[in-house]
Protein backbone atom coordinates (compact mmCIF):
# COMPACT_ATOMS: atom_id res chain seq x y z
CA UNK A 1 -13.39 15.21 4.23
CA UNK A 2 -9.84 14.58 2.95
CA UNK A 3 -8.64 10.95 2.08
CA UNK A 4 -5.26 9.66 1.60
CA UNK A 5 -5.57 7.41 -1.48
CA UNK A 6 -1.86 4.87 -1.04
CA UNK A 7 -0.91 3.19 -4.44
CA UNK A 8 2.05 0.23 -4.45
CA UNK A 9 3.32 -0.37 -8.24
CA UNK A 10 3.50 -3.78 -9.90
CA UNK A 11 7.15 -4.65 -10.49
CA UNK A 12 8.45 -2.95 -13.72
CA UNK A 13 5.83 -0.72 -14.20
CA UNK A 14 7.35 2.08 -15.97
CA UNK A 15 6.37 2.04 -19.01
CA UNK A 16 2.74 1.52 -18.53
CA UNK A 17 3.20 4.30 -15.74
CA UNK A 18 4.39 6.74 -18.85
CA UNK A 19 2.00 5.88 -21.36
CA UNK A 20 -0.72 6.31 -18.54
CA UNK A 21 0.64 9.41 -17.09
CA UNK A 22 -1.50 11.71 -19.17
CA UNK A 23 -4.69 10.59 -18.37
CA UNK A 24 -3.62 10.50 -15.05
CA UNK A 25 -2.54 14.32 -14.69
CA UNK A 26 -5.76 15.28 -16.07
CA UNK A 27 -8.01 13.69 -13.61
CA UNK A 28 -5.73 14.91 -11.05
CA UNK A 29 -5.94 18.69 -12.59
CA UNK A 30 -9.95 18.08 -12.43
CA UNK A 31 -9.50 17.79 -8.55
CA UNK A 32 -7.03 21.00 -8.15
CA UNK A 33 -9.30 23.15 -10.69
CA UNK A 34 -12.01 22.30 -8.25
CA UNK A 35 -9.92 22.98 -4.90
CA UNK A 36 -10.01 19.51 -3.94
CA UNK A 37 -6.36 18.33 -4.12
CA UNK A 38 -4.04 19.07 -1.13
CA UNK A 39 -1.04 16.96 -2.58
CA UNK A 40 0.12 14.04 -4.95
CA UNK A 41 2.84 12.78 -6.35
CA UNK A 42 4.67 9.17 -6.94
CA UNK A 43 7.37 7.38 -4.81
CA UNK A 44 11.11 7.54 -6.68
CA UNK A 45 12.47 3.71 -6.48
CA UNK A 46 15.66 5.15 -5.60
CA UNK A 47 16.90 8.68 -3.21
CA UNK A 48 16.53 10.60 -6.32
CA UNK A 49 13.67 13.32 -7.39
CA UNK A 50 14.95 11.92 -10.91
CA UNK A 51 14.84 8.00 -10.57
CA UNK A 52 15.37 7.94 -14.36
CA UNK A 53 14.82 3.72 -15.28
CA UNK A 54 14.48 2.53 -11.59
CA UNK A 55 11.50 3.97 -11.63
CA UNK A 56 8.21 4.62 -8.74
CA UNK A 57 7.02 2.17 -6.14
CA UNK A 58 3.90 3.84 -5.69
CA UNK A 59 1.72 6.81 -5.53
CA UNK A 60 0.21 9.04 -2.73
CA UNK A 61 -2.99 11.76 -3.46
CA UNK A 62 -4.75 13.52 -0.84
CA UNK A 63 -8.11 15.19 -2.09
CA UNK A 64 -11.15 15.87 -0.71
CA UNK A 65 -14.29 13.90 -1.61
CA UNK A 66 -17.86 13.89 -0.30
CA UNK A 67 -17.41 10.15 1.38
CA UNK A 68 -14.73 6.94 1.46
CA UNK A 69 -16.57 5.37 -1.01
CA UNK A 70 -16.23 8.57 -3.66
CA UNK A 71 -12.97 8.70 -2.92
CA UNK A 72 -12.87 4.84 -3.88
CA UNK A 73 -14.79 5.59 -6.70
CA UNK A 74 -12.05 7.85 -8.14
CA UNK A 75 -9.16 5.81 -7.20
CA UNK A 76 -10.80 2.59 -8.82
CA UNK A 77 -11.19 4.84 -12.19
CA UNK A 78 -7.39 5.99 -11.93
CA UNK A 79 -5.87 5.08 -15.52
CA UNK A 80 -2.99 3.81 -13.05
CA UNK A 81 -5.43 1.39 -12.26
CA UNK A 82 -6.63 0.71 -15.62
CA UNK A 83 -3.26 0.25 -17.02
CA UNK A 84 -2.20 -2.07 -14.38
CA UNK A 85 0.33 0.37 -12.99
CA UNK A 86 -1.09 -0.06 -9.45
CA UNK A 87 -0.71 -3.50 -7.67
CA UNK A 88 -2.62 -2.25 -4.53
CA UNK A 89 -4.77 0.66 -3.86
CA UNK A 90 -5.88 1.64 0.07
CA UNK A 91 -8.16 4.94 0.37
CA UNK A 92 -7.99 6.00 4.25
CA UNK A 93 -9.43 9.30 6.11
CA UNK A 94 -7.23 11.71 6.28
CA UNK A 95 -7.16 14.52 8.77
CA UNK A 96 -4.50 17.27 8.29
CA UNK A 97 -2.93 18.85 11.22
CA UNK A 98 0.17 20.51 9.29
CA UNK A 99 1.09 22.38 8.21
CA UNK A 100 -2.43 24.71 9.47
């Protein structure tokens, strides 16, 4: 089943969000190698796909796991997590409709 893992930044996370961001593409390249990623990517503080210094807000992955608790599994392992990047983390079913 597909979850919809919801991630709200601390306040001037930035840096901790850069020196993270590695670690964090690789475990998210694990889950598209396997199939298992339908999308992810961070919210832009400001209208911008470049928010340069004002940085993200947050973070949204849909991926497929087995159950809600693998999927928390995962998203409690996220260096995001680790690094303190991520204030709050909510992992909710998803089911995708669109595009089919």
């Amino acid at each position: 089943m597909l979850y919809a893992i919801v991630c709200e930044d601390t306040a001037d996370s930035l840096e901790k969000r850069l020196s993270a961001r590695p670690a964090h593409i690789s475990r998210l390249q694990e889950l598209q190698n396997a199939g298992r990623l339908l999308l992810a990517g961070p919210h832009p503080a400001v209208d911008s796909d470049n928010p340069d210094l004002a940085g993200f807000t947050g973070s949204l992955i849909i991926a497929e796991f087995d159950s809600l608790q693998d999927a928390q599994q995962w998203a409690n392992a996220d260096p995001y997590r680790e690094a303190e990047v991520y204030a709050r983390v909510s992992v909710k079913p998803f089911k995708k409709i669109f595009p089919q």
